[in-house]
PDB file of N, CA and C in Angstrom:
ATOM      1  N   UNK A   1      11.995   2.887 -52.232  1.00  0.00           N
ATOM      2  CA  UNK A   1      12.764   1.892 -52.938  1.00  0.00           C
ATOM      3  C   UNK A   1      11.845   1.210 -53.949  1.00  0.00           C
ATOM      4  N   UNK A   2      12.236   0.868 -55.352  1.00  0.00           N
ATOM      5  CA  UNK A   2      11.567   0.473 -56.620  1.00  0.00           C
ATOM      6  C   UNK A   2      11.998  -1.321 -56.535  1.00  0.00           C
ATOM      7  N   UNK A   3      11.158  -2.593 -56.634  1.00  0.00           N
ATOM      8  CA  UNK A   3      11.374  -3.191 -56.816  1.00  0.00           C
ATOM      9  C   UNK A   3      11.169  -3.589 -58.177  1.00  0.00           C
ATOM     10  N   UNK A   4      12.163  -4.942 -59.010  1.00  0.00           N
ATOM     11  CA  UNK A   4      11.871  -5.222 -60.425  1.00  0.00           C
ATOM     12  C   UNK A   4      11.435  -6.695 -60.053  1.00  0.00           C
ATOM     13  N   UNK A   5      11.461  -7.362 -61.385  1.00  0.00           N
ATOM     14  CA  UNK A   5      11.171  -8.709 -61.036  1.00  0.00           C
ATOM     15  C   UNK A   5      12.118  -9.079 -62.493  1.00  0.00           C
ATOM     16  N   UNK A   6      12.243 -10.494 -61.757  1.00  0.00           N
ATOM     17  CA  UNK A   6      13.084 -11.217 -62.544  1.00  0.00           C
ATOM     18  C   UNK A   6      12.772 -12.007 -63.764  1.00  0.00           C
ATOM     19  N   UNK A   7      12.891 -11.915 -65.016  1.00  0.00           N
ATOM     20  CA  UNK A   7      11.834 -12.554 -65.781  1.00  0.00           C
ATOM     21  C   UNK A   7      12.259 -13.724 -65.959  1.00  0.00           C
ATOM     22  N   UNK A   8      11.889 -14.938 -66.410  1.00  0.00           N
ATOM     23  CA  UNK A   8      11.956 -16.154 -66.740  1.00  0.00           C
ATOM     24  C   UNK A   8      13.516 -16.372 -67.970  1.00  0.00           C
ATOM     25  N   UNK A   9      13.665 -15.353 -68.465  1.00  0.00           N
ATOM     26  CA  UNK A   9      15.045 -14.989 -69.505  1.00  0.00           C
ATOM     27  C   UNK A   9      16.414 -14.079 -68.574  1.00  0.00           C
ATOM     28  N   UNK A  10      15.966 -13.386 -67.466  1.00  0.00           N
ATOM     29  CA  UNK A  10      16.911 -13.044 -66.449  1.00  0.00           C
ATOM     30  C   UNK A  10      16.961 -11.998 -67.151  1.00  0.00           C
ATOM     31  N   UNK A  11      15.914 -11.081 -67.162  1.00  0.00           N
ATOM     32  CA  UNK A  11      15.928  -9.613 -67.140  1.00  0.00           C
ATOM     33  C   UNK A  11      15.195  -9.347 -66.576  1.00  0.00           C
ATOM     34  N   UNK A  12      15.451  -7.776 -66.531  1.00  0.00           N
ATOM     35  CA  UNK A  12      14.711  -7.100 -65.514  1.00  0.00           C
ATOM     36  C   UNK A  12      14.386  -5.312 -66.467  1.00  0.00           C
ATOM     37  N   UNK A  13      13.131  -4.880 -65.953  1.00  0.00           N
ATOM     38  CA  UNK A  13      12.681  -3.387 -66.492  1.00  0.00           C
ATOM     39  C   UNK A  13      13.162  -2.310 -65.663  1.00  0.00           C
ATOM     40  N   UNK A  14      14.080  -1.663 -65.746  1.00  0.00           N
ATOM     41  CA  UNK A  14      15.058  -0.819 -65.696  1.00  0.00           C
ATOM     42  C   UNK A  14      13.500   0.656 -65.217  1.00  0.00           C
ATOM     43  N   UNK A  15      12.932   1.211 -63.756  1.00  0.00           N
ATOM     44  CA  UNK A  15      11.803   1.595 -63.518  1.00  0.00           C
ATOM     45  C   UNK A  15      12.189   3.382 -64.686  1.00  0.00           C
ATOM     46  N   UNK A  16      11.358   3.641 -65.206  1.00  0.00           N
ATOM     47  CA  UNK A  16      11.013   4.895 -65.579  1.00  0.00           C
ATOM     48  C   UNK A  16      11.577   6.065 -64.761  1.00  0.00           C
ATOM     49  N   UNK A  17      10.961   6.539 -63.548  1.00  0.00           N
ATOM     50  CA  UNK A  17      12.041   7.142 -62.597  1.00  0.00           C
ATOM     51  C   UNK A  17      13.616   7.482 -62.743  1.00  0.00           C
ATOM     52  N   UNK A  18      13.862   5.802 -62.801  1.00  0.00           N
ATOM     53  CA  UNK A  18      15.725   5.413 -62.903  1.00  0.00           C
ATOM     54  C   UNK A  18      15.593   5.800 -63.955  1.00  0.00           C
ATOM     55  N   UNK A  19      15.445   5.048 -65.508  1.00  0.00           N
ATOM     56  CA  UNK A  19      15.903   5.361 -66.705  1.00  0.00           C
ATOM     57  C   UNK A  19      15.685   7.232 -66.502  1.00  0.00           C
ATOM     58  N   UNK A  20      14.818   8.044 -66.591  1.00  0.00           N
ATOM     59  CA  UNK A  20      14.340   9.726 -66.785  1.00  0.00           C
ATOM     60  C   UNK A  20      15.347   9.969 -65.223  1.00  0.00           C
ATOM     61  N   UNK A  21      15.894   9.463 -64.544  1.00  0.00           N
ATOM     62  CA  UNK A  21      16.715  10.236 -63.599  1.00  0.00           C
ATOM     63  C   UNK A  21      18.051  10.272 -64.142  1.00  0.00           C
ATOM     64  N   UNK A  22      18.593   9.011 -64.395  1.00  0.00           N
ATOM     65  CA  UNK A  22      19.786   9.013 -65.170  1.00  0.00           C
ATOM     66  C   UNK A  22      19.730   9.287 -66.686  1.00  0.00           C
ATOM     67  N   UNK A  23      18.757   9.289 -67.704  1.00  0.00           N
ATOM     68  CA  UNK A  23      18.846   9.800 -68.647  1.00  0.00           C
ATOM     69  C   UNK A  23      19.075   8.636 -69.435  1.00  0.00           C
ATOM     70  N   UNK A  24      18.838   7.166 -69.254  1.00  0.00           N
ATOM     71  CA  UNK A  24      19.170   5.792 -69.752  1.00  0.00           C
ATOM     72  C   UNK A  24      18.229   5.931 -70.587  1.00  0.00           C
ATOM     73  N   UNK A  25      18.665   5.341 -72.352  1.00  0.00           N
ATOM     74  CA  UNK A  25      17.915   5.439 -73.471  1.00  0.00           C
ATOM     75  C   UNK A  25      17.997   4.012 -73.933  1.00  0.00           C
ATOM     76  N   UNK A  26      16.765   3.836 -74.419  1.00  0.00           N
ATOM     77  CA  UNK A  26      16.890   2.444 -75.250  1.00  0.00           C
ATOM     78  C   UNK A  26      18.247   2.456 -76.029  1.00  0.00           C
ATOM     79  N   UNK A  27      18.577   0.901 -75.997  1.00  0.00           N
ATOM     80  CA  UNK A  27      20.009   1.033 -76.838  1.00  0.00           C
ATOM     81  C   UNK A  27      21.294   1.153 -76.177  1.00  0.00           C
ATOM     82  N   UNK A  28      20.963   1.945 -74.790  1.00  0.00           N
ATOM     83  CA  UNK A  28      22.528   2.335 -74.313  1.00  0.00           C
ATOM     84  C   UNK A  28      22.848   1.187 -73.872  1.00  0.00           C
ATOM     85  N   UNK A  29      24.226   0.966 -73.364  1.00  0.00           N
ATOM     86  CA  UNK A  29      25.494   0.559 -72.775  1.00  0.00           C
ATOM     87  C   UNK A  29      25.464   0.413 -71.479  1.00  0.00           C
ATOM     88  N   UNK A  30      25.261  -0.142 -70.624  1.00  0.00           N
ATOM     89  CA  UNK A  30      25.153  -0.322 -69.194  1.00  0.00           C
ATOM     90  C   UNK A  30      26.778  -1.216 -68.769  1.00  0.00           C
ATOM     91  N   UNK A  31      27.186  -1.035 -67.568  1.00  0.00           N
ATOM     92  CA  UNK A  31      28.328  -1.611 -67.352  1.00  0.00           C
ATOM     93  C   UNK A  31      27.784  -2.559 -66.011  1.00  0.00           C
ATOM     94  N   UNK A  32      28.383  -3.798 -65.607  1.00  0.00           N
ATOM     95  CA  UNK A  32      26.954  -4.213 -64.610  1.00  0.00           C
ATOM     96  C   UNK A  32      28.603  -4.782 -63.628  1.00  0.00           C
ATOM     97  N   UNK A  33      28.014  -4.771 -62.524  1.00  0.00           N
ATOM     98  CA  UNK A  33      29.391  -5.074 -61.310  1.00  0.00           C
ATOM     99  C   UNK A  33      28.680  -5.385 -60.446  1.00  0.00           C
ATOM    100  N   UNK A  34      29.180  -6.715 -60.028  1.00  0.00           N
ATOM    101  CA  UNK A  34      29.022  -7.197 -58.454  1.00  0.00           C
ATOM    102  C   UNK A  34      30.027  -6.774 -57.445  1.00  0.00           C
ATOM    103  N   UNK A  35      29.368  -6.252 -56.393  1.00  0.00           N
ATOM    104  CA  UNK A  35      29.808  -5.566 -55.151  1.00  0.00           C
ATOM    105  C   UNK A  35      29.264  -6.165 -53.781  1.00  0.00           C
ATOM    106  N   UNK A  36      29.965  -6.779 -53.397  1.00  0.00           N
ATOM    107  CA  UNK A  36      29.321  -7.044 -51.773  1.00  0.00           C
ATOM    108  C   UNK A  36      28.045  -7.579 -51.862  1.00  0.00           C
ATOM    109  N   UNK A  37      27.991  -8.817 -52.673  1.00  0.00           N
ATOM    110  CA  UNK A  37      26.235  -9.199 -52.723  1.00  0.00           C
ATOM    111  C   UNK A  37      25.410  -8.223 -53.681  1.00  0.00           C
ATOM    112  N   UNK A  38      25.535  -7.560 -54.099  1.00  0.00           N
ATOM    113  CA  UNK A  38      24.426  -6.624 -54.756  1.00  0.00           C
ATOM    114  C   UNK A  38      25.071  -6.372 -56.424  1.00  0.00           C
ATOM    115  N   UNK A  39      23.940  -6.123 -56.935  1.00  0.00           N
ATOM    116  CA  UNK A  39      24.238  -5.924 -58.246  1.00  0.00           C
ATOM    117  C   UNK A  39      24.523  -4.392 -58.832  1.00  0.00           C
ATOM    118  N   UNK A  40      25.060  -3.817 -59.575  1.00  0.00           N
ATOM    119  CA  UNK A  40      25.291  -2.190 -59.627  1.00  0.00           C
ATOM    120  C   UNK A  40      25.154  -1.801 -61.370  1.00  0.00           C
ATOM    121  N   UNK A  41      24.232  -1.038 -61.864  1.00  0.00           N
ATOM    122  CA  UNK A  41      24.495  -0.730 -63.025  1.00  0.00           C
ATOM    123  C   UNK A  41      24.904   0.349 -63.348  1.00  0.00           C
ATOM    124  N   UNK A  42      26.487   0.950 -63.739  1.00  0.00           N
ATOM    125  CA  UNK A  42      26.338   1.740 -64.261  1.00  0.00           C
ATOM    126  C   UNK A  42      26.297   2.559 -66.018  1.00  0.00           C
ATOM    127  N   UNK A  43      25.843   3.610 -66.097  1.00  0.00           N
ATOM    128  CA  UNK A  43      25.897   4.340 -67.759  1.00  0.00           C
ATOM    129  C   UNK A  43      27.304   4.194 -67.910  1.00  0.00           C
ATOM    130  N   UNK A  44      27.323   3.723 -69.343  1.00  0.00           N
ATOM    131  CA  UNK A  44      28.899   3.997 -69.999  1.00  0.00           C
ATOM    132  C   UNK A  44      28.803   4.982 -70.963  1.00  0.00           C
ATOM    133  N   UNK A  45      29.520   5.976 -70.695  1.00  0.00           N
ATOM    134  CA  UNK A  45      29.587   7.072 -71.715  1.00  0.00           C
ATOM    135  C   UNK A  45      30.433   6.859 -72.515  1.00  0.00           C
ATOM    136  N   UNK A  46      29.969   7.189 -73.992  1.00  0.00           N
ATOM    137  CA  UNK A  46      30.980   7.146 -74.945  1.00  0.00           C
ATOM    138  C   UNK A  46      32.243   7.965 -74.757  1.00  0.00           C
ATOM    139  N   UNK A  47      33.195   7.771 -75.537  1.00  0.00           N
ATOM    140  CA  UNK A  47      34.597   8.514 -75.432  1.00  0.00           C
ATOM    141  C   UNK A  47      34.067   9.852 -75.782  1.00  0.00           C
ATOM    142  N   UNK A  48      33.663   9.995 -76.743  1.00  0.00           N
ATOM    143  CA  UNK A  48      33.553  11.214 -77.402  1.00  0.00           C
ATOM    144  C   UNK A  48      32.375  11.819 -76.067  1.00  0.00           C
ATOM    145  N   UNK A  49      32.189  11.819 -75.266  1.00  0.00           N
ATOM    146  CA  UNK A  49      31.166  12.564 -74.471  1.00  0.00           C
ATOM    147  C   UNK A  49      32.360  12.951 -73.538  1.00  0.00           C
ATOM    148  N   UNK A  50      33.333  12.390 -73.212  1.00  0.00           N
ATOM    149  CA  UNK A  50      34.087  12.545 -72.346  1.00  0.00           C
ATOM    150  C   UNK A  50      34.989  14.050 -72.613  1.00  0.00           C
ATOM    151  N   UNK A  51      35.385  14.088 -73.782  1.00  0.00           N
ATOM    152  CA  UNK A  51      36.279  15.210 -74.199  1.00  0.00           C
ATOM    153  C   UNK A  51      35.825  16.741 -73.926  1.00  0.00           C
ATOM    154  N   UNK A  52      36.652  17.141 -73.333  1.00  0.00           N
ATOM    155  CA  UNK A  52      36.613  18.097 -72.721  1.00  0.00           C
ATOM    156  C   UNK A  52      36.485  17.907 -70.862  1.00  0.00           C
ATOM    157  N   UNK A  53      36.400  16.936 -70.756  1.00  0.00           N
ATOM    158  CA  UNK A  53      36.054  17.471 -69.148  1.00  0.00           C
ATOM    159  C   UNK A  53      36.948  17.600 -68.056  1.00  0.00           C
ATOM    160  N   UNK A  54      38.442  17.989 -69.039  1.00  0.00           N
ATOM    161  CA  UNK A  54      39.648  18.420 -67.799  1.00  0.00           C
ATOM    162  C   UNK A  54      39.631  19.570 -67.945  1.00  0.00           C
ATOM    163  N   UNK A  55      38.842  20.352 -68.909  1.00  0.00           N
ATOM    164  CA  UNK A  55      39.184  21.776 -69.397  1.00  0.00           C
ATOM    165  C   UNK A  55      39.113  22.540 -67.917  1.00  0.00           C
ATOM    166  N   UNK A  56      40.247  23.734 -68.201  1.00  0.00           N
ATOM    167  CA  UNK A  56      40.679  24.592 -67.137  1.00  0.00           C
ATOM    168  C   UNK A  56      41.472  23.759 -66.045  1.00  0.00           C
ATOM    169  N   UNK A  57      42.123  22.258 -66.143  1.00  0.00           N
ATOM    170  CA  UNK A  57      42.715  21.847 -65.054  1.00  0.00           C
ATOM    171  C   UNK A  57      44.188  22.354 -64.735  1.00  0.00           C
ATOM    172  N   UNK A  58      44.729  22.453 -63.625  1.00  0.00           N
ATOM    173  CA  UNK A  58      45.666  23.248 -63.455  1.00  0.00           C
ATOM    174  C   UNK A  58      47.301  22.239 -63.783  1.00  0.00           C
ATOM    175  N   UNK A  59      47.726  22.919 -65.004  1.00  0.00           N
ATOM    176  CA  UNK A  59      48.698  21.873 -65.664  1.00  0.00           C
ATOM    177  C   UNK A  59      50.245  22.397 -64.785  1.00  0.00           C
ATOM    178  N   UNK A  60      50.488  23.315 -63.994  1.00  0.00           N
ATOM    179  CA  UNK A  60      51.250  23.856 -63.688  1.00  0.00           C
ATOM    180  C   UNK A  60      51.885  23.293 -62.256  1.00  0.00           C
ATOM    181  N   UNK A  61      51.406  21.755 -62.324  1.00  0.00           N
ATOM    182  CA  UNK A  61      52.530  20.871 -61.543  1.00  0.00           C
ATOM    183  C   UNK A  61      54.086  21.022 -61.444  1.00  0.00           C
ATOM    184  N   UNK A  62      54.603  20.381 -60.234  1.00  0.00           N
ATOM    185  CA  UNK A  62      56.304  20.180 -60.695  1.00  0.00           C
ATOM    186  C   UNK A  62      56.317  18.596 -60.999  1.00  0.00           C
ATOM    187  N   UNK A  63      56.763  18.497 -62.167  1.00  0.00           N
ATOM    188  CA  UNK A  63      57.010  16.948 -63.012  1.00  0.00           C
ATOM    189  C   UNK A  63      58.856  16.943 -62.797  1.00  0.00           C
ATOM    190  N   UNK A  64      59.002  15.806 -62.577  1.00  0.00           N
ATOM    191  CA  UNK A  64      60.464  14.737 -62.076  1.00  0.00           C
ATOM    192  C   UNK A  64      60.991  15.368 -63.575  1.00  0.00           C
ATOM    193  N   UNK A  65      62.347  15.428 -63.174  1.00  0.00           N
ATOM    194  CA  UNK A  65      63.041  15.356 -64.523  1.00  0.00           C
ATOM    195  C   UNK A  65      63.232  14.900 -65.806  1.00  0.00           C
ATOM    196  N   UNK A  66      62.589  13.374 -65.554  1.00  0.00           N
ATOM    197  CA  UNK A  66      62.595  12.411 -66.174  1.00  0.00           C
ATOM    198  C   UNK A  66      61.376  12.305 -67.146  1.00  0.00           C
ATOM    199  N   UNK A  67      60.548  13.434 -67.079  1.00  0.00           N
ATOM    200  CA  UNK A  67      58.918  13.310 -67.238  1.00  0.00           C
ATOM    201  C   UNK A  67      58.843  14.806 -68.586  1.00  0.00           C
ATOM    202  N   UNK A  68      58.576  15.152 -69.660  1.00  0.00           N
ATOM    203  CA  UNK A  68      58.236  16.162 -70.526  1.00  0.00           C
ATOM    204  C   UNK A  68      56.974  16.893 -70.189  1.00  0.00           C
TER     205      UNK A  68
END
């Protein structure tokens, strides 16, 4: 387990490890959530990173009548 420290402005250095495990770049977008006492950061991916990632999903549901 990596501890940070809290700076006098209420940041903290994000350890090398974490940033090169998740791939976190200066600049990015972090989304930050409190959970049960603890703090959670996660990467926000842009939209455009997202596209594509239903490809091959199986569209061949039965949809209600009411539904195109």
């Amino acid at each position: 387990m990596q501890a940070v420290t809290v700076s006098p402005k209420f940041q903290v250095v994000i350890p090398q490890a974490v940033r090169e495990a998740l791939h976190i770049e200066a600049g990015q977008k972090l989304q930050v959530l409190v959970l049960d006492n603890r703090i959670e950061l996660l990467p926000m991916e842009p939209a455009q990173a997202l596209r594509g990632f239903l490809a091959g999903i199986d569209t061949g549901v039965e949809r209600e009548d009411d539904r195109a």
